[in-house]
C-alpha atoms as a PDB file:
ATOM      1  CA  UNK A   1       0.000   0.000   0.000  1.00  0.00           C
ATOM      2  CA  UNK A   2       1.504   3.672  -1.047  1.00  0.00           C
ATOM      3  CA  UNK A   3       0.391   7.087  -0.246  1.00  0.00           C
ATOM      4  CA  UNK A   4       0.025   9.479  -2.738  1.00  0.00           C
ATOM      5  CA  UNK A   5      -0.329  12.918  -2.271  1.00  0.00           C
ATOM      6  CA  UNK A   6      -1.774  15.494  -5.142  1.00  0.00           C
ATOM      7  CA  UNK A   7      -1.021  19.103  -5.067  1.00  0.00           C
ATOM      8  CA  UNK A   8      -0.979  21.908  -7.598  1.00  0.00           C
ATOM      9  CA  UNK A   9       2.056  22.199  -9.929  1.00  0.00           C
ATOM     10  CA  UNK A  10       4.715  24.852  -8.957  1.00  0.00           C
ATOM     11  CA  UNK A  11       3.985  26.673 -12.009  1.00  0.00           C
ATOM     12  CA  UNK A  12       0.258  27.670 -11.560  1.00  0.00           C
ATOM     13  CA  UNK A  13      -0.053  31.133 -10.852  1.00  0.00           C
ATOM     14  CA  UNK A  14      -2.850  31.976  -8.970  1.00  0.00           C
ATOM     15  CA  UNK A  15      -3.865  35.178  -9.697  1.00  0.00           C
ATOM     16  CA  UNK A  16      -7.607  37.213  -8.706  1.00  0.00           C
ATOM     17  CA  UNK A  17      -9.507  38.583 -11.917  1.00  0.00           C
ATOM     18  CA  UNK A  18      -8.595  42.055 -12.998  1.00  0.00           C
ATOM     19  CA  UNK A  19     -11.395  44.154 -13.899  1.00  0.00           C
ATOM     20  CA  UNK A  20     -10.852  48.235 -14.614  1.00  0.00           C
ATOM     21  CA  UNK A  21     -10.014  50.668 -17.479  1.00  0.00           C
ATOM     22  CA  UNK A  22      -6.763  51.644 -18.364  1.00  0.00           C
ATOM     23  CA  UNK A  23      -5.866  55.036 -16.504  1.00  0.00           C
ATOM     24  CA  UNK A  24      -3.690  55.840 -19.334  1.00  0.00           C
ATOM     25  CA  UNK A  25      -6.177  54.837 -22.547  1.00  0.00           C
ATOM     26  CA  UNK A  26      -9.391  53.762 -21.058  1.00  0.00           C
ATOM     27  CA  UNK A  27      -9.475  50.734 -22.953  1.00  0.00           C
ATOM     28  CA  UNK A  28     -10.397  48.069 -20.454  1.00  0.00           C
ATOM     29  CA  UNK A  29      -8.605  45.167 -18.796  1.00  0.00           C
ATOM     30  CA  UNK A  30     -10.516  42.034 -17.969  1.00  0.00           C
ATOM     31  CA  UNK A  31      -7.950  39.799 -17.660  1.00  0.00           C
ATOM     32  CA  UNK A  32      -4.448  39.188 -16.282  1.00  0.00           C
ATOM     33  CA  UNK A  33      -2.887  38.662 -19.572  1.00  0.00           C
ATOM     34  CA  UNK A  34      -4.630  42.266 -20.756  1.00  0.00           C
ATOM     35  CA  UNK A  35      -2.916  43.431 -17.841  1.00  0.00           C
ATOM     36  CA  UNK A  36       0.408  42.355 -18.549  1.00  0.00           C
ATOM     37  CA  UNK A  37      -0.069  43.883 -22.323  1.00  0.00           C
ATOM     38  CA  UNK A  38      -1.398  46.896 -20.771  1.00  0.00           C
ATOM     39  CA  UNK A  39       1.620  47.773 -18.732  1.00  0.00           C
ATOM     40  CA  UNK A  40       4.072  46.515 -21.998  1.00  0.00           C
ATOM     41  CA  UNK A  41       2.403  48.734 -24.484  1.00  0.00           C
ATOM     42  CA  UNK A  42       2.243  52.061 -22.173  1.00  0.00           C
ATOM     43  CA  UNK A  43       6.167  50.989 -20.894  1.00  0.00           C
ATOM     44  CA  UNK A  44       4.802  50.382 -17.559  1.00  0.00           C
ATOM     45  CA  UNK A  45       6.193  48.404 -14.470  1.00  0.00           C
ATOM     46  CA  UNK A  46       4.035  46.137 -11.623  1.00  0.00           C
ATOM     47  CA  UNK A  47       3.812  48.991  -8.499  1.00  0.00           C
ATOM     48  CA  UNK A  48       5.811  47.788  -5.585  1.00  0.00           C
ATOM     49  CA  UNK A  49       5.099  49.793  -2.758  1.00  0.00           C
ATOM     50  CA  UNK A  50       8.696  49.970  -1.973  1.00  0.00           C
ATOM     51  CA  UNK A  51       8.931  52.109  -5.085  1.00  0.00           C
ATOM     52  CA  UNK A  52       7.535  55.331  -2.721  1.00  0.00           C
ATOM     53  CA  UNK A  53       9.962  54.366   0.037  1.00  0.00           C
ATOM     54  CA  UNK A  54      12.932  54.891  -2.370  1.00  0.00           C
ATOM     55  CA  UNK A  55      11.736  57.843  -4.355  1.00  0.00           C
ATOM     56  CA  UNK A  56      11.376  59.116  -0.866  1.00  0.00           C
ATOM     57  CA  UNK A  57      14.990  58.757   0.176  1.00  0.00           C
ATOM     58  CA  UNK A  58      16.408  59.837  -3.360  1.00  0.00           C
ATOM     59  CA  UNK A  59      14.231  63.006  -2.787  1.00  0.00           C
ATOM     60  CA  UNK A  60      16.084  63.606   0.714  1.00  0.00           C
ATOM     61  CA  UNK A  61      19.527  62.745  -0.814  1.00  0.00           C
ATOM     62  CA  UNK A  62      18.861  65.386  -3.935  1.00  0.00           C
ATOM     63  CA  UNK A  63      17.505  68.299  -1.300  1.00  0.00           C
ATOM     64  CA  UNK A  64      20.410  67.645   1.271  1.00  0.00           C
ATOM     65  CA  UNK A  65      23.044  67.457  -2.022  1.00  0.00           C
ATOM     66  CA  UNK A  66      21.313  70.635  -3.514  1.00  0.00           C
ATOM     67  CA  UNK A  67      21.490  72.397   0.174  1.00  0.00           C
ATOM     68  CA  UNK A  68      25.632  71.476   0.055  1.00  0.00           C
ATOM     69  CA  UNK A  69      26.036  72.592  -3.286  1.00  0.00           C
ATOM     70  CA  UNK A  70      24.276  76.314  -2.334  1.00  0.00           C
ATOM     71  CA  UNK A  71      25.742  76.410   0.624  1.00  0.00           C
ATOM     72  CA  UNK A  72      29.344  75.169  -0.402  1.00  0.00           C
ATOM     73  CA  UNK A  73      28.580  78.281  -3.498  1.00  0.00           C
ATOM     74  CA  UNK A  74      27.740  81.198  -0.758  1.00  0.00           C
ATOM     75  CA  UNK A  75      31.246  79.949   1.099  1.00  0.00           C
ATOM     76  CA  UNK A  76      33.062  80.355  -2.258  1.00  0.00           C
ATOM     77  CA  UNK A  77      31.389  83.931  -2.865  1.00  0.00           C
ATOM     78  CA  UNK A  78      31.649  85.078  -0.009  1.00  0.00           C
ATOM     79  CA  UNK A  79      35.398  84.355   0.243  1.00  0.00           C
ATOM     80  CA  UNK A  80      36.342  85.955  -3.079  1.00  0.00           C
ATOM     81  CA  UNK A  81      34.593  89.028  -1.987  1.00  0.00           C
ATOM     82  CA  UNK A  82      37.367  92.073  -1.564  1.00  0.00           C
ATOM     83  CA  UNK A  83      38.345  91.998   2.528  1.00  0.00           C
ATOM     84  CA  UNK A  84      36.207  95.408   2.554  1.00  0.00           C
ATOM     85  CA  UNK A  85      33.026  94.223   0.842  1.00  0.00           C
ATOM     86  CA  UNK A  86      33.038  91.387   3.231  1.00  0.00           C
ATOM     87  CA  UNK A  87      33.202  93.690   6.394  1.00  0.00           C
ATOM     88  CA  UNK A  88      30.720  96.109   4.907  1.00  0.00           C
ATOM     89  CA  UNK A  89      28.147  92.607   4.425  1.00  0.00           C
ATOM     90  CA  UNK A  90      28.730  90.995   7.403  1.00  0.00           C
ATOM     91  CA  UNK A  91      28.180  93.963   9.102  1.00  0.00           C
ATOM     92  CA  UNK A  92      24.957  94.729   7.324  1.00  0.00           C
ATOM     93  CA  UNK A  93      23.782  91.575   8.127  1.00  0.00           C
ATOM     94  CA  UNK A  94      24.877  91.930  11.731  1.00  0.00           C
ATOM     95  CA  UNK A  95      23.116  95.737  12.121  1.00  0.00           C
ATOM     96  CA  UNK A  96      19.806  94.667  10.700  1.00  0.00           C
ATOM     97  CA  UNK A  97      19.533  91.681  12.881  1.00  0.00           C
ATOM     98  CA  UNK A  98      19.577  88.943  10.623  1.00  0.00           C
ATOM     99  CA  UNK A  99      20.075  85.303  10.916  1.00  0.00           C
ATOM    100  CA  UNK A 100      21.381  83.095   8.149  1.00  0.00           C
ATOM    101  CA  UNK A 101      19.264  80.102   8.135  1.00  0.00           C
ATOM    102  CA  UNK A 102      18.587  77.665   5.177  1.00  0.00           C
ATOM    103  CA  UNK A 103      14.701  78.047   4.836  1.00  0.00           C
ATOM    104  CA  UNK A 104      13.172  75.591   1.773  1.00  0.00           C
ATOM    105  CA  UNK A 105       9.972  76.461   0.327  1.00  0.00           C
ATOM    106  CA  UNK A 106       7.679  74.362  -2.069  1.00  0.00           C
ATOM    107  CA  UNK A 107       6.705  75.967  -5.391  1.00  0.00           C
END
Protein backbone atom coordinates (compact mmCIF):
# COMPACT_ATOMS: atom_id res chain seq x y z
CA UNK A 1 0.00 0.00 0.00
CA UNK A 2 1.50 3.67 -1.05
CA UNK A 3 0.39 7.09 -0.25
CA UNK A 4 0.02 9.48 -2.74
CA UNK A 5 -0.33 12.92 -2.27
CA UNK A 6 -1.77 15.49 -5.14
CA UNK A 7 -1.02 19.10 -5.07
CA UNK A 8 -0.98 21.91 -7.60
CA UNK A 9 2.06 22.20 -9.93
CA UNK A 10 4.72 24.85 -8.96
CA UNK A 11 3.99 26.67 -12.01
CA UNK A 12 0.26 27.67 -11.56
CA UNK A 13 -0.05 31.13 -10.85
CA UNK A 14 -2.85 31.98 -8.97
CA UNK A 15 -3.87 35.18 -9.70
CA UNK A 16 -7.61 37.21 -8.71
CA UNK A 17 -9.51 38.58 -11.92
CA UNK A 18 -8.59 42.05 -13.00
CA UNK A 19 -11.39 44.15 -13.90
CA UNK A 20 -10.85 48.24 -14.61
CA UNK A 21 -10.01 50.67 -17.48
CA UNK A 22 -6.76 51.64 -18.36
CA UNK A 23 -5.87 55.04 -16.50
CA UNK A 24 -3.69 55.84 -19.33
CA UNK A 25 -6.18 54.84 -22.55
CA UNK A 26 -9.39 53.76 -21.06
CA UNK A 27 -9.47 50.73 -22.95
CA UNK A 28 -10.40 48.07 -20.45
CA UNK A 29 -8.60 45.17 -18.80
CA UNK A 30 -10.52 42.03 -17.97
CA UNK A 31 -7.95 39.80 -17.66
CA UNK A 32 -4.45 39.19 -16.28
CA UNK A 33 -2.89 38.66 -19.57
CA UNK A 34 -4.63 42.27 -20.76
CA UNK A 35 -2.92 43.43 -17.84
CA UNK A 36 0.41 42.35 -18.55
CA UNK A 37 -0.07 43.88 -22.32
CA UNK A 38 -1.40 46.90 -20.77
CA UNK A 39 1.62 47.77 -18.73
CA UNK A 40 4.07 46.52 -22.00
CA UNK A 41 2.40 48.73 -24.48
CA UNK A 42 2.24 52.06 -22.17
CA UNK A 43 6.17 50.99 -20.89
CA UNK A 44 4.80 50.38 -17.56
CA UNK A 45 6.19 48.40 -14.47
CA UNK A 46 4.04 46.14 -11.62
CA UNK A 47 3.81 48.99 -8.50
CA UNK A 48 5.81 47.79 -5.59
CA UNK A 49 5.10 49.79 -2.76
CA UNK A 50 8.70 49.97 -1.97
CA UNK A 51 8.93 52.11 -5.08
CA UNK A 52 7.54 55.33 -2.72
CA UNK A 53 9.96 54.37 0.04
CA UNK A 54 12.93 54.89 -2.37
CA UNK A 55 11.74 57.84 -4.35
CA UNK A 56 11.38 59.12 -0.87
CA UNK A 57 14.99 58.76 0.18
CA UNK A 58 16.41 59.84 -3.36
CA UNK A 59 14.23 63.01 -2.79
CA UNK A 60 16.08 63.61 0.71
CA UNK A 61 19.53 62.75 -0.81
CA UNK A 62 18.86 65.39 -3.94
CA UNK A 63 17.50 68.30 -1.30
CA UNK A 64 20.41 67.64 1.27
CA UNK A 65 23.04 67.46 -2.02
CA UNK A 66 21.31 70.64 -3.51
CA UNK A 67 21.49 72.40 0.17
CA UNK A 68 25.63 71.48 0.05
CA UNK A 69 26.04 72.59 -3.29
CA UNK A 70 24.28 76.31 -2.33
CA UNK A 71 25.74 76.41 0.62
CA UNK A 72 29.34 75.17 -0.40
CA UNK A 73 28.58 78.28 -3.50
CA UNK A 74 27.74 81.20 -0.76
CA UNK A 75 31.25 79.95 1.10
CA UNK A 76 33.06 80.36 -2.26
CA UNK A 77 31.39 83.93 -2.87
CA UNK A 78 31.65 85.08 -0.01
CA UNK A 79 35.40 84.35 0.24
CA UNK A 80 36.34 85.95 -3.08
CA UNK A 81 34.59 89.03 -1.99
CA UNK A 82 37.37 92.07 -1.56
CA UNK A 83 38.35 92.00 2.53
CA UNK A 84 36.21 95.41 2.55
CA UNK A 85 33.03 94.22 0.84
CA UNK A 86 33.04 91.39 3.23
CA UNK A 87 33.20 93.69 6.39
CA UNK A 88 30.72 96.11 4.91
CA UNK A 89 28.15 92.61 4.42
CA UNK A 90 28.73 90.99 7.40
CA UNK A 91 28.18 93.96 9.10
CA UNK A 92 24.96 94.73 7.32
CA UNK A 93 23.78 91.58 8.13
CA UNK A 94 24.88 91.93 11.73
CA UNK A 95 23.12 95.74 12.12
CA UNK A 96 19.81 94.67 10.70
CA UNK A 97 19.53 91.68 12.88
CA UNK A 98 19.58 88.94 10.62
CA UNK A 99 20.08 85.30 10.92
CA UNK A 100 21.38 83.09 8.15
CA UNK A 101 19.26 80.10 8.14
CA UNK A 102 18.59 77.67 5.18
CA UNK A 103 14.70 78.05 4.84
CA UNK A 104 13.17 75.59 1.77
CA UNK A 105 9.97 76.46 0.33
CA UNK A 106 7.68 74.36 -2.07
CA UNK A 107 6.71 75.97 -5.39
Amino acid sequence: MALQVIGAPVMVKARQDVCYDSPIDGRPVTSWHARQEDLKRHDCIEYDPEMNKDAVRRRKESEAAFDHSVEETAKTLVAKLPPKKRAALKKEIVNQGATMEVQRHAC
